[in-house]
PDB file of N, CA and C in Angstrom:
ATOM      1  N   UNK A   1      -5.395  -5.437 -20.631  1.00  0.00           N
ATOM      2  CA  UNK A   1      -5.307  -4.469 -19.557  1.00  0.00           C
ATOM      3  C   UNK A   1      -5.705  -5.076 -18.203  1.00  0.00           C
ATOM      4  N   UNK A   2      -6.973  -6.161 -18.463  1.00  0.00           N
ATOM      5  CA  UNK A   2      -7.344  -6.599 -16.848  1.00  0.00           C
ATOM      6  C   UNK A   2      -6.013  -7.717 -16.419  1.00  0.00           C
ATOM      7  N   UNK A   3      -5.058  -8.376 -17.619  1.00  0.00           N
ATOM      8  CA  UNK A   3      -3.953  -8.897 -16.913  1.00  0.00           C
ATOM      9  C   UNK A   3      -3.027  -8.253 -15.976  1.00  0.00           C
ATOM     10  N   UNK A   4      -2.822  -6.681 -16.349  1.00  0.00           N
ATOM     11  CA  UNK A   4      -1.933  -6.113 -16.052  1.00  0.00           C
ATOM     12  C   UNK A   4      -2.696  -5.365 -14.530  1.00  0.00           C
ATOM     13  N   UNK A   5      -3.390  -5.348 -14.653  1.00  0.00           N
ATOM     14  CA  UNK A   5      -4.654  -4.707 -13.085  1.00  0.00           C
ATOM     15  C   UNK A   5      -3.979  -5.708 -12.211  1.00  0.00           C
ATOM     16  N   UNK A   6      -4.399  -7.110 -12.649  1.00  0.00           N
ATOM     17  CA  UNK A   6      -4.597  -8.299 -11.492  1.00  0.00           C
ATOM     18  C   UNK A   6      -2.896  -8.626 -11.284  1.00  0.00           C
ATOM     19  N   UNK A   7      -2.350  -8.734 -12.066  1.00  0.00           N
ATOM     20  CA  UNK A   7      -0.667  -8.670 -11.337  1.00  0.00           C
ATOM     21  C   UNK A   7      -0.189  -7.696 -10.686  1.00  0.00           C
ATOM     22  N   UNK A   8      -0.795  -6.346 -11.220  1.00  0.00           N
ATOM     23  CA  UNK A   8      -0.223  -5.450 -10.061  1.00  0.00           C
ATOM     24  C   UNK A   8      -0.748  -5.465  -8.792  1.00  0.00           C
ATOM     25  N   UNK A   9      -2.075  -5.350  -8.667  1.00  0.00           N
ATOM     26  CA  UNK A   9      -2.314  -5.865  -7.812  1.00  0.00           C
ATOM     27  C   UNK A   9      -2.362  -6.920  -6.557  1.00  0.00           C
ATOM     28  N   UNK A  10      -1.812  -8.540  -7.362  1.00  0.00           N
ATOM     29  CA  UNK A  10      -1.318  -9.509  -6.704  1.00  0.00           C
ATOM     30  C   UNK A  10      -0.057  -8.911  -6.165  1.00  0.00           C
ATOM     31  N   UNK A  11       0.977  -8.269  -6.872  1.00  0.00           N
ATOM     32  CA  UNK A  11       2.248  -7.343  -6.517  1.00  0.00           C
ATOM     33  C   UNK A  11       2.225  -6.848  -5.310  1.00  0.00           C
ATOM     34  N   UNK A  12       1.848  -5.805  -5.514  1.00  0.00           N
ATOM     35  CA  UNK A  12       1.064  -4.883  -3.974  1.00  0.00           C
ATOM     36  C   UNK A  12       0.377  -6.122  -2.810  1.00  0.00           C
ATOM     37  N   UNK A  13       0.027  -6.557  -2.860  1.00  0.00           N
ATOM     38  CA  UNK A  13      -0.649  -7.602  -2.232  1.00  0.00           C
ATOM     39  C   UNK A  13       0.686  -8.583  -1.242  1.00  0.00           C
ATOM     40  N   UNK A  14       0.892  -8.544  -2.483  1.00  0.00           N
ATOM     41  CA  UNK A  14       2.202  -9.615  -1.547  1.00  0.00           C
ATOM     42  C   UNK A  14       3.826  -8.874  -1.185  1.00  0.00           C
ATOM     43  N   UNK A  15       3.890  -7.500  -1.664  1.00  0.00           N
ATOM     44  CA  UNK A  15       4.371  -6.406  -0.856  1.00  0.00           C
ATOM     45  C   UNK A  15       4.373  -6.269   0.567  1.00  0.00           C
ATOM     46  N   UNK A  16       2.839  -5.709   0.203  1.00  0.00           N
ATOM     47  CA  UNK A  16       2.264  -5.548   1.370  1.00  0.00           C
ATOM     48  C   UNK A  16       2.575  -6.667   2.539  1.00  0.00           C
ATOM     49  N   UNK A  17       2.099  -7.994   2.229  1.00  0.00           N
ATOM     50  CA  UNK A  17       2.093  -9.157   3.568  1.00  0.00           C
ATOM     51  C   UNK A  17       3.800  -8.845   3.927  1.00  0.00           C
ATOM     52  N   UNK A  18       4.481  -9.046   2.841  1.00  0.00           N
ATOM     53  CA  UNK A  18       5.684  -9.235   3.288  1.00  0.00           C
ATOM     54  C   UNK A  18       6.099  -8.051   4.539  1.00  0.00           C
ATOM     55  N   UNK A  19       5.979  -6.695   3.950  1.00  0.00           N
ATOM     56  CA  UNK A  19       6.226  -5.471   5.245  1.00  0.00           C
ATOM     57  C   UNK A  19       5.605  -5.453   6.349  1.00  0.00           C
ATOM     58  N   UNK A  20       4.287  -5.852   6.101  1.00  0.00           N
ATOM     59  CA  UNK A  20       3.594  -6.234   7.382  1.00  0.00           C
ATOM     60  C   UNK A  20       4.310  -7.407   8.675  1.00  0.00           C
ATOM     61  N   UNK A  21       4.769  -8.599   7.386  1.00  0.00           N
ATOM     62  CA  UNK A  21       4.970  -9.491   8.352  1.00  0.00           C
ATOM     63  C   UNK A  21       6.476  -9.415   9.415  1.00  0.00           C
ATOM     64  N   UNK A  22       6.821  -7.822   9.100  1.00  0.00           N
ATOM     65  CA  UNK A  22       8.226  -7.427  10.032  1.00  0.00           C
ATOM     66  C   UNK A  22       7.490  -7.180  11.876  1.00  0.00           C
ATOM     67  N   UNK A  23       6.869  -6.390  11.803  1.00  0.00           N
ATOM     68  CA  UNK A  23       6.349  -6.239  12.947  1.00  0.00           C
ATOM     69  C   UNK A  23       4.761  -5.516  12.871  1.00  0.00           C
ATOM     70  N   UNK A  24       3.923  -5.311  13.972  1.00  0.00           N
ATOM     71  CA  UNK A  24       2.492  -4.903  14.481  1.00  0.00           C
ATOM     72  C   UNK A  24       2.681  -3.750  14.407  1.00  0.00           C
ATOM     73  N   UNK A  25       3.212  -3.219  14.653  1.00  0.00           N
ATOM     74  CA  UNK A  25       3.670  -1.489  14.543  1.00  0.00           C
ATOM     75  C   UNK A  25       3.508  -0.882  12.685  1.00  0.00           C
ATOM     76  N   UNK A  26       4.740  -1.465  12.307  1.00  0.00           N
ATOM     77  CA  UNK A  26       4.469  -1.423  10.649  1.00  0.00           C
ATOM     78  C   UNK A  26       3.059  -1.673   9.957  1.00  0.00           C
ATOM     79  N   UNK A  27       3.191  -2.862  10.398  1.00  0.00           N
ATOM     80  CA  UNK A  27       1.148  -3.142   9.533  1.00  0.00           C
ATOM     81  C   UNK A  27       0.816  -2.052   9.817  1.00  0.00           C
ATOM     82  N   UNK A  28       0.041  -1.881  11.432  1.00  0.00           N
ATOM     83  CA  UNK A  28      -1.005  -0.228  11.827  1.00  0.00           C
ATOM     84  C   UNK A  28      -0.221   1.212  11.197  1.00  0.00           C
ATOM     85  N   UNK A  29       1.144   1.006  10.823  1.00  0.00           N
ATOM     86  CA  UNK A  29       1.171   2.171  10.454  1.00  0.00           C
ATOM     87  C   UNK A  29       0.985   2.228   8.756  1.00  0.00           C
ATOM     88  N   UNK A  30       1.157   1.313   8.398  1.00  0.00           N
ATOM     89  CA  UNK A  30       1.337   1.060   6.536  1.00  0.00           C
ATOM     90  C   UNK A  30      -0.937   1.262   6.167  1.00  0.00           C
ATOM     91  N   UNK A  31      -1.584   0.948   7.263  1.00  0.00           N
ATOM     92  CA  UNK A  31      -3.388   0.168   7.221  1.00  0.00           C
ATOM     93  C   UNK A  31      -3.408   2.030   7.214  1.00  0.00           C
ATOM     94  N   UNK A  32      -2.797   2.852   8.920  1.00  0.00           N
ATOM     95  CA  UNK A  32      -2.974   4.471   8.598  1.00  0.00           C
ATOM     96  C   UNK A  32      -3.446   5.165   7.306  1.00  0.00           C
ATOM     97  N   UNK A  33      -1.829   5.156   6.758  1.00  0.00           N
ATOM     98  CA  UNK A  33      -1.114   5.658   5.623  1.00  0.00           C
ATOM     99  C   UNK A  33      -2.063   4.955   4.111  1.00  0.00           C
ATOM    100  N   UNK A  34      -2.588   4.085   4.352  1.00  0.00           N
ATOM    101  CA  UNK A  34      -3.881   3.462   3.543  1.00  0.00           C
ATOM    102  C   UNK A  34      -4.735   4.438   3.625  1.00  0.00           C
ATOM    103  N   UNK A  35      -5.413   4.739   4.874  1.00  0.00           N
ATOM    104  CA  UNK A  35      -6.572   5.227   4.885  1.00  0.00           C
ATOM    105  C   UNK A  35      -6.532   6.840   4.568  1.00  0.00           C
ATOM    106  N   UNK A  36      -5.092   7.220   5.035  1.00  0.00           N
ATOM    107  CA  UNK A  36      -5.069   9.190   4.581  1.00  0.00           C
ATOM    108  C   UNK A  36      -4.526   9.015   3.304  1.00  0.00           C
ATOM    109  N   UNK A  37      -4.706   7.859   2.572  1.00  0.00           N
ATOM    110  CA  UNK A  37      -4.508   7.913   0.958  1.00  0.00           C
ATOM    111  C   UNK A  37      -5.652   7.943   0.217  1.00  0.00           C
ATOM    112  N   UNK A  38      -6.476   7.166   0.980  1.00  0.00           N
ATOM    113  CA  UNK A  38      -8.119   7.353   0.125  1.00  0.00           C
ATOM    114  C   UNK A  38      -8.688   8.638   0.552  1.00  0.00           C
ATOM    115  N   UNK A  39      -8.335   8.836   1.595  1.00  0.00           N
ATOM    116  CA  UNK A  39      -9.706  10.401   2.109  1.00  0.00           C
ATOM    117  C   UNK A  39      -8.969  11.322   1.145  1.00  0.00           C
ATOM    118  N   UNK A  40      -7.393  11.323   0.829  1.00  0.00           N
ATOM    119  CA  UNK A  40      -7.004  12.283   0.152  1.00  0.00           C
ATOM    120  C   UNK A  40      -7.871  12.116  -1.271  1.00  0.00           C
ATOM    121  N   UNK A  41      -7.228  11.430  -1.656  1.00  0.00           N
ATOM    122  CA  UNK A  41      -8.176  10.529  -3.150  1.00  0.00           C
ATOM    123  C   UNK A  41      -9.723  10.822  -3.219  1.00  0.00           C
ATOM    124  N   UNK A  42     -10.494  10.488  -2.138  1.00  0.00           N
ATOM    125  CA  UNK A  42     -12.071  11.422  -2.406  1.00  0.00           C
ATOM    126  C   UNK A  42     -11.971  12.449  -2.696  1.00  0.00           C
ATOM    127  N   UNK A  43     -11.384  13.259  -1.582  1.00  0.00           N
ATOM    128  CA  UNK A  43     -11.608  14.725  -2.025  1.00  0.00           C
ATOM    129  C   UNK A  43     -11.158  14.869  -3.618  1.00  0.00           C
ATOM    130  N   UNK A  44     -10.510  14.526  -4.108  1.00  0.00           N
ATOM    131  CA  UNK A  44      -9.904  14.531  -5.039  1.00  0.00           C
ATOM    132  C   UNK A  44     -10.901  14.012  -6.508  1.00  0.00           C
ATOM    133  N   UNK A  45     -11.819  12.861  -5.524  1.00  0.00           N
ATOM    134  CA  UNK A  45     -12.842  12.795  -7.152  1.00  0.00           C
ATOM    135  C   UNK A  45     -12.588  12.185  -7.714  1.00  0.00           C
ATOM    136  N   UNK A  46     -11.536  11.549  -8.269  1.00  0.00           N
ATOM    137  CA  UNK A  46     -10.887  10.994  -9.102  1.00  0.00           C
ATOM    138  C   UNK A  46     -11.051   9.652  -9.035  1.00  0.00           C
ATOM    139  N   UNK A  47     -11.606   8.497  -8.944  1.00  0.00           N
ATOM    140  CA  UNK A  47     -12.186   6.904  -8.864  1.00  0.00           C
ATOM    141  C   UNK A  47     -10.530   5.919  -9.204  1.00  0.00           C
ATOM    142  N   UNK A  48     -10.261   5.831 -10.352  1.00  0.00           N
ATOM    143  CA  UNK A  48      -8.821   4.893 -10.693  1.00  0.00           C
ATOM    144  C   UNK A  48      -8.141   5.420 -10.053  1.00  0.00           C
ATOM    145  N   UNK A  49      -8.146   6.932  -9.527  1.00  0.00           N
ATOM    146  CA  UNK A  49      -6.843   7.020  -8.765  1.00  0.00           C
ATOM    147  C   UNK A  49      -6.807   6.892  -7.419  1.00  0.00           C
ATOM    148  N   UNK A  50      -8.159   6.840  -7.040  1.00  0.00           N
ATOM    149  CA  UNK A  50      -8.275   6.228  -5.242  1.00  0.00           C
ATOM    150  C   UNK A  50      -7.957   5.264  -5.262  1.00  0.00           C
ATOM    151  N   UNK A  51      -8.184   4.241  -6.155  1.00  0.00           N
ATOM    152  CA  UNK A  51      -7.851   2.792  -6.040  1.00  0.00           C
ATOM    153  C   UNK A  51      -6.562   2.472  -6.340  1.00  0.00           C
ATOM    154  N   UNK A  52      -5.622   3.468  -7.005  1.00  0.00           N
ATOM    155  CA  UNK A  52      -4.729   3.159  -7.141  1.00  0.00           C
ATOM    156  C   UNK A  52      -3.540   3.212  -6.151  1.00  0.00           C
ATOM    157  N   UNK A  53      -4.403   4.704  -5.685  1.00  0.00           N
ATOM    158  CA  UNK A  53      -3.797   5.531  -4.371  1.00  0.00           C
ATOM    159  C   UNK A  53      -3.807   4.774  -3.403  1.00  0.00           C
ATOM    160  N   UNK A  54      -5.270   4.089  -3.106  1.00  0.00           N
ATOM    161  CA  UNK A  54      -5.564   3.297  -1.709  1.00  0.00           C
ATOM    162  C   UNK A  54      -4.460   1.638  -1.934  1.00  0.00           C
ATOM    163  N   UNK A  55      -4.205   1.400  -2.861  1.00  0.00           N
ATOM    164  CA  UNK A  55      -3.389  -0.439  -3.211  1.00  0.00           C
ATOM    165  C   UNK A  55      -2.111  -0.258  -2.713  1.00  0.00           C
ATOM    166  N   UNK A  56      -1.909   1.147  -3.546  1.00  0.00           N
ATOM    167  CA  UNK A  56      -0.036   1.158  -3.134  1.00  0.00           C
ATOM    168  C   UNK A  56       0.332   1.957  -2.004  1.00  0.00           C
ATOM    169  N   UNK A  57      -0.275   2.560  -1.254  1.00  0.00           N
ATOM    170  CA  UNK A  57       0.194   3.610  -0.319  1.00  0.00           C
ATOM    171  C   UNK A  57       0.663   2.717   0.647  1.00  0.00           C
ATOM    172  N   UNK A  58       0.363   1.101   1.003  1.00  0.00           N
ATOM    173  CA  UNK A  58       0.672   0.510   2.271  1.00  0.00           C
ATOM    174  C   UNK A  58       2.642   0.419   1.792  1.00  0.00           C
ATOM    175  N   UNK A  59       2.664   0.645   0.709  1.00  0.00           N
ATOM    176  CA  UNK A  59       4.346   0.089   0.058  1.00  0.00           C
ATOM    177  C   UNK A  59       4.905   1.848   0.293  1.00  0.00           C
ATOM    178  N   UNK A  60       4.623   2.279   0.978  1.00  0.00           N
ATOM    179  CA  UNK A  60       5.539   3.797   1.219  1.00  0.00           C
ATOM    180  C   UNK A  60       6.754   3.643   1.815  1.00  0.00           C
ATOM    181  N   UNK A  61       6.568   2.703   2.650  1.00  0.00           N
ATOM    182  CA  UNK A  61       8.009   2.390   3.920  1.00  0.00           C
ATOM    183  C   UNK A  61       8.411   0.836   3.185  1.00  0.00           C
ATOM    184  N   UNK A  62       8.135   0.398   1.948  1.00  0.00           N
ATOM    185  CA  UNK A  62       8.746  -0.816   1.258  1.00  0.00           C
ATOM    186  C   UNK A  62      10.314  -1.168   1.655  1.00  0.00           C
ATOM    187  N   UNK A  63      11.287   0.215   1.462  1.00  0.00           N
ATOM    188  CA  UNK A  63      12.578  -0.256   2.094  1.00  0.00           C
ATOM    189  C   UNK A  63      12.938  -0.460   3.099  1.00  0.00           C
ATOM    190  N   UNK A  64      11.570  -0.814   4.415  1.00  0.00           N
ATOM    191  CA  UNK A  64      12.004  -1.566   5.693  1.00  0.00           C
ATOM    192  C   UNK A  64      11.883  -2.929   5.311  1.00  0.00           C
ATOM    193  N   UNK A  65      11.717  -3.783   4.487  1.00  0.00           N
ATOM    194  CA  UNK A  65      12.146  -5.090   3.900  1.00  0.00           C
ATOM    195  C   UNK A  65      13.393  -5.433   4.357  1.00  0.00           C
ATOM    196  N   UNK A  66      14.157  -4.663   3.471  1.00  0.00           N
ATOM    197  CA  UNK A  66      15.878  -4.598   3.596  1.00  0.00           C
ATOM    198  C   UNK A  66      16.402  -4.338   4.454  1.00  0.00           C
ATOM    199  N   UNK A  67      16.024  -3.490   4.946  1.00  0.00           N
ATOM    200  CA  UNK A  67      16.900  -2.635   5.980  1.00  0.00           C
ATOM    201  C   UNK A  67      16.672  -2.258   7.343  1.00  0.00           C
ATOM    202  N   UNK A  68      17.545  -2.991   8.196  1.00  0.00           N
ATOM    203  CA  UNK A  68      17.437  -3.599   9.617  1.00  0.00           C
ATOM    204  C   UNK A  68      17.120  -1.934  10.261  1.00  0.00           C
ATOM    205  N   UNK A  69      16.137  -1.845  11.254  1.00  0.00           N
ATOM    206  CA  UNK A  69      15.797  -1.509  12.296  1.00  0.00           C
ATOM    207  C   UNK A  69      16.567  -0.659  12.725  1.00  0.00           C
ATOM    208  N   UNK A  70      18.043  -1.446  13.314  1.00  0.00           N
ATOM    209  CA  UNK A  70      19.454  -0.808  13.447  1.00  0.00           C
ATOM    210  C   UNK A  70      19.809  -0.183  13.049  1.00  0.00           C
TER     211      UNK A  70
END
């Protein structure tokens, strides 16, 4: 199970750099959308799922990878 934690995680991780590395705008808005994923997640109580909530929420806008601006 801790294999499958640490690859998803490396996953998300390098998601993440990649969307970030489109523009400054994206990062601050993907780091946002991080943070109203955990406050949701406290209230919520729930521990694995803040963390799960807080890893992947920066991958919400993932299909600006692909798909031009234009």
């Amino acid at each position: 199970m801790l294999e499958i934690e640490t690859t998803q995680d490396a996953v998300i991780l390098i998601l993440t750099m990649l969307a970030e590395a489109g523009d400054q705008e994206t990062s601050e808005h993907m780091q946002r959308t991080q943070s109203f994923f955990k406050i949701l997640a406290e209230k919520l109580q729930v521990h694995k799922i803040i963390l799960i909530l807080f890893e992947s929420a920066s991958l919400h806008d993932i299909s600006k990878i692909f798909v031009p601006d234009s």
